[in-house]
Protein backbone atom coordinates (compact mmCIF):
# COMPACT_ATOMS: atom_id res chain seq x y z
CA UNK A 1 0.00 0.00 0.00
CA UNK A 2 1.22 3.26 -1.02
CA UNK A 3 0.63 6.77 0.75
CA UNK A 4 2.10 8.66 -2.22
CA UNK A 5 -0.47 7.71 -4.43
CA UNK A 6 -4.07 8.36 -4.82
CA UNK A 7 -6.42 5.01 -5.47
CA UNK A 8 -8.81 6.46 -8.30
CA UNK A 9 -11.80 3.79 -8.46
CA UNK A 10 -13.43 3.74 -11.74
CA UNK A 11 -16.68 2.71 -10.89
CA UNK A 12 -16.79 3.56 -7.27
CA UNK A 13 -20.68 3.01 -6.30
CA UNK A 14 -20.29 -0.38 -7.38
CA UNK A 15 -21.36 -2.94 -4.05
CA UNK A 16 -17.41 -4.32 -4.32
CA UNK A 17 -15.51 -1.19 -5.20
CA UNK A 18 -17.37 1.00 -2.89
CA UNK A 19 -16.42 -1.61 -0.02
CA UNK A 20 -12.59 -1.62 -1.20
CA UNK A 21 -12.56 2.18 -1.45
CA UNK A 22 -14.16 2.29 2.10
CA UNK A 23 -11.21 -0.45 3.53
CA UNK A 24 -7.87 1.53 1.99
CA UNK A 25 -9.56 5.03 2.93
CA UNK A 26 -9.93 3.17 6.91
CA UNK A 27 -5.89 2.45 6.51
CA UNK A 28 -5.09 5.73 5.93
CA UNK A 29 -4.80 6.23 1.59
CA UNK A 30 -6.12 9.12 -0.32
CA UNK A 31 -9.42 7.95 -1.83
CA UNK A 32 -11.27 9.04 -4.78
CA UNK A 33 -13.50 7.57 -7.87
CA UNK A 34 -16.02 8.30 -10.36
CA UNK A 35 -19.40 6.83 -11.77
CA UNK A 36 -22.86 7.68 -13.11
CA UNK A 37 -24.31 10.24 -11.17
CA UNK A 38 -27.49 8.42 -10.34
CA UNK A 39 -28.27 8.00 -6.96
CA UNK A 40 -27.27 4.30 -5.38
CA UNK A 41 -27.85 2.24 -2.25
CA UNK A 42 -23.62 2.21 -1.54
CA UNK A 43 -22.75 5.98 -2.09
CA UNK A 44 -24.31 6.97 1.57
CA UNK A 45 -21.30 5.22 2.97
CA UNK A 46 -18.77 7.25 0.89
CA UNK A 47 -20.09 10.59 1.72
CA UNK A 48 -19.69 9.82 5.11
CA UNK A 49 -16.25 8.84 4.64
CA UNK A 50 -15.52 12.06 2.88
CA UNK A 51 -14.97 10.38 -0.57
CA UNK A 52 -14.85 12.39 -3.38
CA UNK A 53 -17.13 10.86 -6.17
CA UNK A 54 -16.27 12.29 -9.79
CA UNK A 55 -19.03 12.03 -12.77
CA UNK A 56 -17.34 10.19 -15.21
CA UNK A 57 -14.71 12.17 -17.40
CA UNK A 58 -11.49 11.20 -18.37
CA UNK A 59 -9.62 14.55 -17.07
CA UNK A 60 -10.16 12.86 -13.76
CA UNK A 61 -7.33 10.50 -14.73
CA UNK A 62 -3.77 12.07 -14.02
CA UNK A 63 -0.06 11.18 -12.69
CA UNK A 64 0.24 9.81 -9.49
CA UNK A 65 -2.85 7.71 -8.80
CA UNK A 66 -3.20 4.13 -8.57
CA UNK A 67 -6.74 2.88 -10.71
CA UNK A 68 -8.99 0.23 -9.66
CA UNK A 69 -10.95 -0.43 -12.31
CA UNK A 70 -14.68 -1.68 -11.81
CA UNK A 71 -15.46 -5.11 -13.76
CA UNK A 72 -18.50 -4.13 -15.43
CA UNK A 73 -16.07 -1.09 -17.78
CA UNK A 74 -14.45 -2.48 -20.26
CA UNK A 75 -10.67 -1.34 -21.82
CA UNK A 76 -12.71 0.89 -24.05
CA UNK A 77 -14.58 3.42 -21.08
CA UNK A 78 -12.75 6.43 -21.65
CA UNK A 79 -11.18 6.87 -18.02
CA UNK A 80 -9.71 3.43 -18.86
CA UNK A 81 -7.77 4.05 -21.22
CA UNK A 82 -6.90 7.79 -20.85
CA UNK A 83 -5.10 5.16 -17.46
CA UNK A 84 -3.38 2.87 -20.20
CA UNK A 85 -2.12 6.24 -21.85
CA UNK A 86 -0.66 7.40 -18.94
CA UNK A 87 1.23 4.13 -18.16
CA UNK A 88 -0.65 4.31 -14.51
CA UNK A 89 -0.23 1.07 -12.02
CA UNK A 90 -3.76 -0.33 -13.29
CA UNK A 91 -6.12 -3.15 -11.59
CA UNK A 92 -9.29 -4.78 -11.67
CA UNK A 93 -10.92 -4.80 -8.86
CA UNK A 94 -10.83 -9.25 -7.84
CA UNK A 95 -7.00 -7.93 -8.50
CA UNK A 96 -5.96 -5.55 -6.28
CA UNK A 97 -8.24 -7.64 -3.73
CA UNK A 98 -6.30 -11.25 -3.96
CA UNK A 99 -3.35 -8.61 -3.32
CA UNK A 100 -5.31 -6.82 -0.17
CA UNK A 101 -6.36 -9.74 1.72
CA UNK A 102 -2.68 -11.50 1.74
CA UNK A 103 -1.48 -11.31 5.85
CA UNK A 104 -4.67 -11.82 7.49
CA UNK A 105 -6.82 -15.04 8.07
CA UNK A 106 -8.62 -14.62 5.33
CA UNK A 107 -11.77 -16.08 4.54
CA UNK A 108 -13.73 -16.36 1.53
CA UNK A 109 -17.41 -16.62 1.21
CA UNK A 110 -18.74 -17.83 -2.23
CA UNK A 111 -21.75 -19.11 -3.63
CA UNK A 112 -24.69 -18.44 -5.84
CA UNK A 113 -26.90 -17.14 -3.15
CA UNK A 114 -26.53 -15.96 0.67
CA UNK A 115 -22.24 -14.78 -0.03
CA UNK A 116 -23.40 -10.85 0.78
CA UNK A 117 -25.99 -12.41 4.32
CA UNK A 118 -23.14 -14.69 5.35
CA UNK A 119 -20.04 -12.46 4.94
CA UNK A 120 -21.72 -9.57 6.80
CA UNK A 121 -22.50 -12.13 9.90
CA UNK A 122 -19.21 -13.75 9.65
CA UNK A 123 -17.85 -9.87 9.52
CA UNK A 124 -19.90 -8.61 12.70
CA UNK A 125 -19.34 -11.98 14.78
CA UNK A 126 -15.47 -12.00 14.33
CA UNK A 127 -15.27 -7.98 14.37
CA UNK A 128 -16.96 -8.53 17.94
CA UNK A 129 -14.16 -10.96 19.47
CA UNK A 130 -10.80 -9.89 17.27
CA UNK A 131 -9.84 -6.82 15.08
CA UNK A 132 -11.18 -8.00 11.73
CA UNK A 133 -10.94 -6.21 8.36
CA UNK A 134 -14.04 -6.89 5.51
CA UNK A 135 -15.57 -6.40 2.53
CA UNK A 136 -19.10 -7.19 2.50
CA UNK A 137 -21.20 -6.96 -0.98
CA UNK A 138 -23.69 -4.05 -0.12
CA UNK A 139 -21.14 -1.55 0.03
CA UNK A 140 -19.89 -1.73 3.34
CA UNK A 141 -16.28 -2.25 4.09
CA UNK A 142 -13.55 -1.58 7.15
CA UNK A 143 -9.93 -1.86 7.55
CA UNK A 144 -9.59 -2.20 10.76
CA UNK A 145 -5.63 -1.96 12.15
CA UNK A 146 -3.61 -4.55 12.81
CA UNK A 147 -6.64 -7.02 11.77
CA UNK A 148 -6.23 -10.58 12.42
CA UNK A 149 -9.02 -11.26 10.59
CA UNK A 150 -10.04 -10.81 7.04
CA UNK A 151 -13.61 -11.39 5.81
CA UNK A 152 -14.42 -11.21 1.96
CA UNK A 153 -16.97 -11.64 -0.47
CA UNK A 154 -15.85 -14.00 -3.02
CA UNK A 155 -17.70 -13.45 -6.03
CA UNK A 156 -18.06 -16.34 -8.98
CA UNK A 157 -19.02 -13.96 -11.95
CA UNK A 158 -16.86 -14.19 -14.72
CA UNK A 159 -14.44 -16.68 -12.61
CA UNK A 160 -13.07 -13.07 -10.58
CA UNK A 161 -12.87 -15.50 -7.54
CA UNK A 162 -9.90 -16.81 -8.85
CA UNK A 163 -7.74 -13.94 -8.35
CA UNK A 164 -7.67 -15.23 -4.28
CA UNK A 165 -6.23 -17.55 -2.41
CA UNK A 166 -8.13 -17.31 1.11
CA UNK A 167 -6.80 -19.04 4.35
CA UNK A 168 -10.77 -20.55 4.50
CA UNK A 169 -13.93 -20.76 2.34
CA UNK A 170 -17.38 -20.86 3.05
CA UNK A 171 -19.96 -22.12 0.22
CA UNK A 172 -23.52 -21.95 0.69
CA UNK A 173 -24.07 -23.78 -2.81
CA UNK A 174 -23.59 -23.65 -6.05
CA UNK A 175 -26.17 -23.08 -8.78
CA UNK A 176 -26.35 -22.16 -12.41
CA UNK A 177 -26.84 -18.05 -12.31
CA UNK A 178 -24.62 -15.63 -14.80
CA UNK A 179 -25.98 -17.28 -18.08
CA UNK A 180 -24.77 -14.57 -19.65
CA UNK A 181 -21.50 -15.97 -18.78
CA UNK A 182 -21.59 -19.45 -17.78
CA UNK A 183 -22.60 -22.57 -20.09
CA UNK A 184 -24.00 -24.43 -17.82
CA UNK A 185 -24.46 -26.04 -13.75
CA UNK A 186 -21.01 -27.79 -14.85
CA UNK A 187 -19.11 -24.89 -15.83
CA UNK A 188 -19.97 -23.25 -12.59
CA UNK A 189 -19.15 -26.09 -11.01
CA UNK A 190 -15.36 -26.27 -12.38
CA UNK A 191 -15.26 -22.61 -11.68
CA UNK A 192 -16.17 -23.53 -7.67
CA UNK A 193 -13.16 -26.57 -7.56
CA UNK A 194 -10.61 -24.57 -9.31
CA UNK A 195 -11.53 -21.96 -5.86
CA UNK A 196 -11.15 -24.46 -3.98
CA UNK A 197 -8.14 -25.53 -5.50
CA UNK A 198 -7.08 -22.32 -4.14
CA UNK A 199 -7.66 -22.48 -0.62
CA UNK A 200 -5.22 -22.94 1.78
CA UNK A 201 -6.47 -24.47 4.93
CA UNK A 202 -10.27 -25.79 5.02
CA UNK A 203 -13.74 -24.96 3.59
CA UNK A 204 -16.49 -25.31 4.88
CA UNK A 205 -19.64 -26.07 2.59
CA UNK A 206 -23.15 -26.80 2.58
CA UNK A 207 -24.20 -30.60 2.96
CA UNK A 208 -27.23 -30.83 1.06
CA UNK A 209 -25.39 -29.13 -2.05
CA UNK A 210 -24.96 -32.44 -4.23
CA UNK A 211 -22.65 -30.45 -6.44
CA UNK A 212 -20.76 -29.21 -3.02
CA UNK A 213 -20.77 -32.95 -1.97
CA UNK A 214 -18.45 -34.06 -4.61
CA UNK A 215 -16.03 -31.14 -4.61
CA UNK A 216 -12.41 -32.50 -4.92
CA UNK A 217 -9.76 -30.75 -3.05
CA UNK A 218 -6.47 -30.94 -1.00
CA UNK A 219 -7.67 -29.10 1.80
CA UNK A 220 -10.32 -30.71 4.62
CA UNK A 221 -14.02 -29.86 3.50
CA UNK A 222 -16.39 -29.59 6.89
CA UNK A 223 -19.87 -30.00 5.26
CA UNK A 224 -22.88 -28.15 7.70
CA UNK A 225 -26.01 -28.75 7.42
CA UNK A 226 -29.63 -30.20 8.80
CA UNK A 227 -28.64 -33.83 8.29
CA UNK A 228 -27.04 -37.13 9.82
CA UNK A 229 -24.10 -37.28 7.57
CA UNK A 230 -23.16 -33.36 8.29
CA UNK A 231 -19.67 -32.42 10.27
CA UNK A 232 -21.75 -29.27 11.60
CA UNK A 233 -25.52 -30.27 12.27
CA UNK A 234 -28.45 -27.35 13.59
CA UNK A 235 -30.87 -29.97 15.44
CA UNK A 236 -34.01 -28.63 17.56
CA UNK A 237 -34.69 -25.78 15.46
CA UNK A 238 -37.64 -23.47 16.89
CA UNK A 239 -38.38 -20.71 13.77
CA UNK A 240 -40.65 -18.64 16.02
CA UNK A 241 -41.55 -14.30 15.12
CA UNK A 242 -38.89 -12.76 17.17
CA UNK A 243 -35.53 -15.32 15.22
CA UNK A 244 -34.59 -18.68 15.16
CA UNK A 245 -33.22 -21.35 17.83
CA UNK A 246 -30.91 -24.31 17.17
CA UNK A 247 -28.41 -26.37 18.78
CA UNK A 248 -25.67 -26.75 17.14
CA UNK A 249 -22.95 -29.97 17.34
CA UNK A 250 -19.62 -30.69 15.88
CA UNK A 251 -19.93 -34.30 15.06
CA UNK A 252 -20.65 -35.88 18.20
CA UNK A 253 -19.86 -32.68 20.19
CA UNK A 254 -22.29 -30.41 22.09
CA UNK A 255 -21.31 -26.69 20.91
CA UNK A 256 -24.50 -25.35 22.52
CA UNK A 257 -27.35 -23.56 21.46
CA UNK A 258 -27.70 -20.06 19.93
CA UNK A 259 -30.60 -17.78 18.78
CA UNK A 260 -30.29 -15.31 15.64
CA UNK A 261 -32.69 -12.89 15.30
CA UNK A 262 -33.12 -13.73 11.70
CA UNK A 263 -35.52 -15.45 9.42
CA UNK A 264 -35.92 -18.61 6.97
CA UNK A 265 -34.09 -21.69 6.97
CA UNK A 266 -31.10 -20.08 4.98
CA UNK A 267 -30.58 -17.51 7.62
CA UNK A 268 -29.92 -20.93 9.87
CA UNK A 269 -27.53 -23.03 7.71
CA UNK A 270 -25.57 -19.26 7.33
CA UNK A 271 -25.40 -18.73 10.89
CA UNK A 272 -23.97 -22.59 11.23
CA UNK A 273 -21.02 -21.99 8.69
CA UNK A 274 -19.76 -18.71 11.48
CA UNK A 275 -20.00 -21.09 13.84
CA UNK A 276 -18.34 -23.64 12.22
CA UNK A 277 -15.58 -20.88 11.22
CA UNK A 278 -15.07 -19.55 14.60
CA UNK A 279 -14.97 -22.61 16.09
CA UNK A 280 -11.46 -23.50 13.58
CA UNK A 281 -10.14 -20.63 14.76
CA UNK A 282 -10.60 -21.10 18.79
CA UNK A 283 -13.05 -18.42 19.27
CA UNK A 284 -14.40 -18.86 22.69
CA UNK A 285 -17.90 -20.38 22.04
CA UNK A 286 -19.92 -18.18 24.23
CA UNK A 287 -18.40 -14.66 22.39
CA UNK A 288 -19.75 -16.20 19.31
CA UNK A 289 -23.12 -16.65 20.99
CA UNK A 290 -23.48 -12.84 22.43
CA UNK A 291 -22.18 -12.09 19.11
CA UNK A 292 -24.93 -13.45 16.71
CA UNK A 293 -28.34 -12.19 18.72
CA UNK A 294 -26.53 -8.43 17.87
CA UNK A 295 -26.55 -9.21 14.12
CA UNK A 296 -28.88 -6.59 12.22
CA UNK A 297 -28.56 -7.80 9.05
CA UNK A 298 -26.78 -6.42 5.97
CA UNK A 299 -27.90 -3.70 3.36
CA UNK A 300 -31.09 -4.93 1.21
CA UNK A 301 -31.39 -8.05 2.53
CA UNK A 302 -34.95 -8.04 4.32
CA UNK A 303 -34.48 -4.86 5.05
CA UNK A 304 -37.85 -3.66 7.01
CA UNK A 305 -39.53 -0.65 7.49
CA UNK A 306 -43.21 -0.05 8.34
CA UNK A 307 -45.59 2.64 7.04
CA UNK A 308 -49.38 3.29 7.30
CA UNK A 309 -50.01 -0.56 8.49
CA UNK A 310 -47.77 -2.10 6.00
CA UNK A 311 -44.86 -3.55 6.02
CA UNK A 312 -42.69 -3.02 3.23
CA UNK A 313 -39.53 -5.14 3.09
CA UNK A 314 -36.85 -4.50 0.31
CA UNK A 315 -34.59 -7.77 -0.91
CA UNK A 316 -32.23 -8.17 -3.18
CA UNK A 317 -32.99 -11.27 -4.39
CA UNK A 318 -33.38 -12.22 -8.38
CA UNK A 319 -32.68 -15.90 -7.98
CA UNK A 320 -35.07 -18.28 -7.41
CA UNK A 321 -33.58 -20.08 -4.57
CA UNK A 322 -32.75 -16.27 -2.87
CA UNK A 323 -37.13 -15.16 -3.99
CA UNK A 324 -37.53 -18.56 -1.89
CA UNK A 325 -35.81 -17.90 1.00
CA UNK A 326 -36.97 -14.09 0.97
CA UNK A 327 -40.91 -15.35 0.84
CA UNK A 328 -40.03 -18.07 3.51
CA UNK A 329 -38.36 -15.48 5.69
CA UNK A 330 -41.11 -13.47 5.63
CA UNK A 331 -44.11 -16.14 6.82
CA UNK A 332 -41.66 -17.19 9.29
CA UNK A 333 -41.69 -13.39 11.24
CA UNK A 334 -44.84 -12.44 9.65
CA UNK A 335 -47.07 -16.45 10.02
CA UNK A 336 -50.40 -14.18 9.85
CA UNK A 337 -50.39 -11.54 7.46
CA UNK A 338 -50.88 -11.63 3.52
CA UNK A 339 -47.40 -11.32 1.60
CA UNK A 340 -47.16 -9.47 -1.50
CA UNK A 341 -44.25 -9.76 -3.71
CA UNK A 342 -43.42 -7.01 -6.58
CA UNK A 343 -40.46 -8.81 -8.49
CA UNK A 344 -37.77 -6.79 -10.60
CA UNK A 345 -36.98 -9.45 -13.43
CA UNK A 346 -33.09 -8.74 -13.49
CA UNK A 347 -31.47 -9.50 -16.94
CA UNK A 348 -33.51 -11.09 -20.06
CA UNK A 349 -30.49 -13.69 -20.09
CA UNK A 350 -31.39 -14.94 -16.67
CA UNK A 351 -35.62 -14.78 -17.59
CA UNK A 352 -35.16 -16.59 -20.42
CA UNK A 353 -32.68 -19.75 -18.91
CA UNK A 354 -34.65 -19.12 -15.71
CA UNK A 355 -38.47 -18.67 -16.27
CA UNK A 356 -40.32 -21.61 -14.93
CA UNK A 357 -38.36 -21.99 -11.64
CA UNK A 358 -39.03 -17.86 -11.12
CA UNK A 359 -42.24 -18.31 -11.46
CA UNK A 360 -42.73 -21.25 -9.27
CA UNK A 361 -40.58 -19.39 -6.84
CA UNK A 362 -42.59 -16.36 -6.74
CA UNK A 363 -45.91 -18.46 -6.18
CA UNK A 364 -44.77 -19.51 -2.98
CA UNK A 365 -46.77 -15.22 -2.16
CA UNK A 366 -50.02 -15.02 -2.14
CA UNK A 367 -50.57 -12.66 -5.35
CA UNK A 368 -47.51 -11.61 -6.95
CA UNK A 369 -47.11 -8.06 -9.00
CA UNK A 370 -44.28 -7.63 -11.83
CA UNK A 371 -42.21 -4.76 -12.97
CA UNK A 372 -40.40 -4.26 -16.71
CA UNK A 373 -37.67 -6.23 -17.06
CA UNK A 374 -34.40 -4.06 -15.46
CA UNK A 375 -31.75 -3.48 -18.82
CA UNK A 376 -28.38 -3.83 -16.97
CA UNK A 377 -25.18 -2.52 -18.63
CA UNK A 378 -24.52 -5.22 -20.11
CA UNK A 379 -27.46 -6.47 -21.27
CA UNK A 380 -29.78 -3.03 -22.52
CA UNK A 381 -32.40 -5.70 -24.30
CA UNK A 382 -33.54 -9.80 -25.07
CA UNK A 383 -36.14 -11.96 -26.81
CA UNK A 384 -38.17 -11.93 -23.62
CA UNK A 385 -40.47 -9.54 -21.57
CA UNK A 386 -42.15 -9.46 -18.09
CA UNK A 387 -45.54 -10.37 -19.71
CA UNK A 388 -44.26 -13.70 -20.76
CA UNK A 389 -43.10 -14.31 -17.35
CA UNK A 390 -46.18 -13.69 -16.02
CA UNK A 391 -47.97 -15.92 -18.23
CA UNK A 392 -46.55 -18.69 -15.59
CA UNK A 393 -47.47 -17.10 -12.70
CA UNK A 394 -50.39 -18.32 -11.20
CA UNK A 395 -50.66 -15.88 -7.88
CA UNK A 396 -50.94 -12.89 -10.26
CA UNK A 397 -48.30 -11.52 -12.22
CA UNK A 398 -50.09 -7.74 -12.96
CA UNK A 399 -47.28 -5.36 -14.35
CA UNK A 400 -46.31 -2.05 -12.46
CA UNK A 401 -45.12 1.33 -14.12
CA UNK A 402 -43.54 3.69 -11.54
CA UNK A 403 -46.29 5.85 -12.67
CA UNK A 404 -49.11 3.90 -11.30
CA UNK A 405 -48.16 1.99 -8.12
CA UNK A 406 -51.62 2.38 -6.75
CA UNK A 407 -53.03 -1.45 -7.76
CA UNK A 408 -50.93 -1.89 -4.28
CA UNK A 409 -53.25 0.43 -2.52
CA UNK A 410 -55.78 -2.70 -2.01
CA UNK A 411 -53.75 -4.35 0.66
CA UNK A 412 -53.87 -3.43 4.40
CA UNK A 413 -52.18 -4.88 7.35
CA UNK A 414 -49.90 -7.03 4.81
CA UNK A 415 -46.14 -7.58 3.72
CA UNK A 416 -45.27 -6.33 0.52
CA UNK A 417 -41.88 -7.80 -0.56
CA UNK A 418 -40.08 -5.69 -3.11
CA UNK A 419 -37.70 -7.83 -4.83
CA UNK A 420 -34.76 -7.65 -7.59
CA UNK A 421 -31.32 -6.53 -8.45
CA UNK A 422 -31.32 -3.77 -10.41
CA UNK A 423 -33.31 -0.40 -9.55
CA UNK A 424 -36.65 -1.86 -7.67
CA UNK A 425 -36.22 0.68 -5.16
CA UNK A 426 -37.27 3.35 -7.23
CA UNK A 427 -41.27 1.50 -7.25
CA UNK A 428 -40.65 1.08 -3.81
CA UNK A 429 -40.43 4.93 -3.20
CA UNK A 430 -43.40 5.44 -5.43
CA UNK A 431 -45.41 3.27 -3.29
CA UNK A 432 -44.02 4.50 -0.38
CA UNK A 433 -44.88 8.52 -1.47
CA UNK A 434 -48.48 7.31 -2.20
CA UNK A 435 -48.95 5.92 1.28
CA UNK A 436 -47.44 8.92 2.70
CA UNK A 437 -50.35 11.04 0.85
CA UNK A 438 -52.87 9.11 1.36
CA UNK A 439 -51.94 9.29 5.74
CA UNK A 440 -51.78 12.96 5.25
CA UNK A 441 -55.01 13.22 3.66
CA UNK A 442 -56.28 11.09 6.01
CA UNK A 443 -55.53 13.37 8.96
């Protein structure tokens, strides 16, 4: 790490890069970046820090910074190569992170769904018992001094995984998403073994996973899990409106029981893989306890808020296994109220290779509402649309416009669920302002 330089992050307000910019600005280096000027979920945490957020503009670029470029610009985005020009120390962003995290006990989180949920427990439960640095996927990041720990996000799109080599991993599964960029469940499934090719000391996976099951690796794999054959098993599991309950055992051993104030049957198996973690790295068992009922979650992941009498929870999920376990999380703290889900399809690649098991997924509310299609950057358009989607949905399927919010208005003391990866929030707001008029008027 260099003092001399300035890190320029192209692409700051993306959920990675605004985390990394957050960590080296915590140790002490000059900080800056650019990107649209759209307002985003992470850039809250970078005015805080005093960040200095450019529009995009390639007389940004000059001598004496370091860039870090964003994955999602390619060679051809003008601050790019005004960089290459220049002859400026250049890296992606999965680069200059295998180079961060090297020193610490580092530990990667991968898989399809639950990486962002998991890392920000793991982050908050080790950050309570030993100086820990992290880098969680909804923006957040810390680099804490003289860390012993460090927590990471490992991310499997477009392989950028591969640029670390973590002391641990943790993977929650592994599932065919990306089909913009993977083939197929197999070539995912290469992608996870060559990561774990890569790790240094144990992982820890998911037992049920079958494709998990027959990873093949150097290192020790501790599978957790619900079942018999699992190294780390949650037995007695009470899923009750105020978290869940478990005991938790290390092959034959009693490691006690703890209570998360979390919901769904993911948010379980998650908390098992800290424990599992922690316990590897002789954390005293009862810190880890204290540690987990403090969790509050991490940015857009069943994050709550009530207005009017509604409650209006915002998820990030676009997967069908993550819609499930948002809609299962949600009967679990909320057993008897009506749940509503408004789904952001996010890419026409996914739609089309995904369509049956979204809708069957989204089914699982009791009448389900759909927005357009979100156009990411790198895919603006596809052979697919939201009305073809909701041809399969049988709960519903009704399409939204930002405009017109107000087929939501029919639903009192219920859970609407606003789902998706790309810009759902905006509908979200628009619902939210009409409830807010309709209480003033009301008084």
């Amino acid at each position: 790490m260099d003092k001399d330089t300035t890190y320029y992050f192209i692409g700051i307000k993306g959920s990675g890069m605004s985390s990394l910019a957050l960590i080296l600005h915590d140790k002490g280096m000059k900080v800056e970046g650019s990107d649209i000027t759209q307002y985003t979920f992470t850039q809250r945490g970078l005015e805080q820090a005093g960040i200095t957020v450019h529009p995009f503009d390639p007389e940004n670029i000059k001598a004496g910074q370091t860039i870090i470029a964003g994955n999602s610009f390619t060679d051809d985005h003008p601050e790019i190569k005004k960089a290459h020009e220049l002859g400026l120390p250049f890296y992606r962003y999965h680069e200059f992170l295998g180079e961060l995290i090297k020193g610490y006990t580092s530990i990667g989180v991968a898989g399809a769904h639950g990486k962002t949920s998991t890392t920000g427990l793991l982050s908050h439960v080790l950050s309570g018992i030993a100086p820990t640095s992290y880098l969680i996927g909804d923006g957040t990041g810390k680099g804490t001094p003289n860390a012993r720990f460090f927590v990471y996000e490992a991310d499997e799109y477009r392989r950028h995984f591969l640029a670390t080599s973590p002391d641990y991993a943790i993977m929650t599964n592994i599932d065919f998403d990306h089909p913009d960029y993977y083939h197929d469940i197999d070539d995912v499934t290469t992608a996870f073994e060559t990561f774990a090719s890569q790790v240094k000391k144990g992982i820890f996976a998911w037992g049920d996973d079958v494709h998990l099951r027959h990873l093949k690796t150097d290192v020790p794999i501790y599978y957790y899990g619900t079942g018999e054959e699992d190294d780390f098993q949650a037995k007695n599991i009470k899923r009750t409106t105020k978290g869940s309950q478990f005991d938790v055992y290390y092959r034959e051993e009693y490691l006690g029981n703890y209570h998360v104030p979390l919901f769904g049957k993911h948010n379980v198996l998650n908390s098992l893989a800290v424990i599992a973690v922690a316990y590897f790295e002789d954390v005293d068992l009862d810190e880890i306890k204290k540690e987990l009922e403090t969790f509050k979650g991490v940015k857009r992941r069943f994050a709550e808020r009530k207005m009017a009498d509604m409650t209006i929870i915002d998820d990030y999920a676009h997967h069908p296994s993550e819609i499930r376990a948002t809609l299962d999380a949600a009967r679990q703290k909320y057993p008897d109220k009506q749940v509503i889900a408004v789904f952001q399809p996010h890419t026409f690649s996914r739609v089309i290779a995904l369509m049956g098991d979204i809708a069957e997924a989204l089914d699982n509310a009791d009448k389900v509402y759909l927005t357009d299609i979100f156009s990411s950057a790198r895919e603006q358009n596809g052979q697919v649309s939201s009305e073809d989607l909701a041809a399969k949905i049988s709960k519903g399927g009704e399409i939204l416009t930002v405009e017109n919010m107000s087929p939501l208005l029919d639903y009192h003391d219920a859970v609407v669920v606003f789902m998706g990866a790309g810009d759902i929030q905006k509908y979200e707001h628009a619902y939210e302002d009409l409830l807010s008029h309709l209480s003033l008027k009301d008084n």
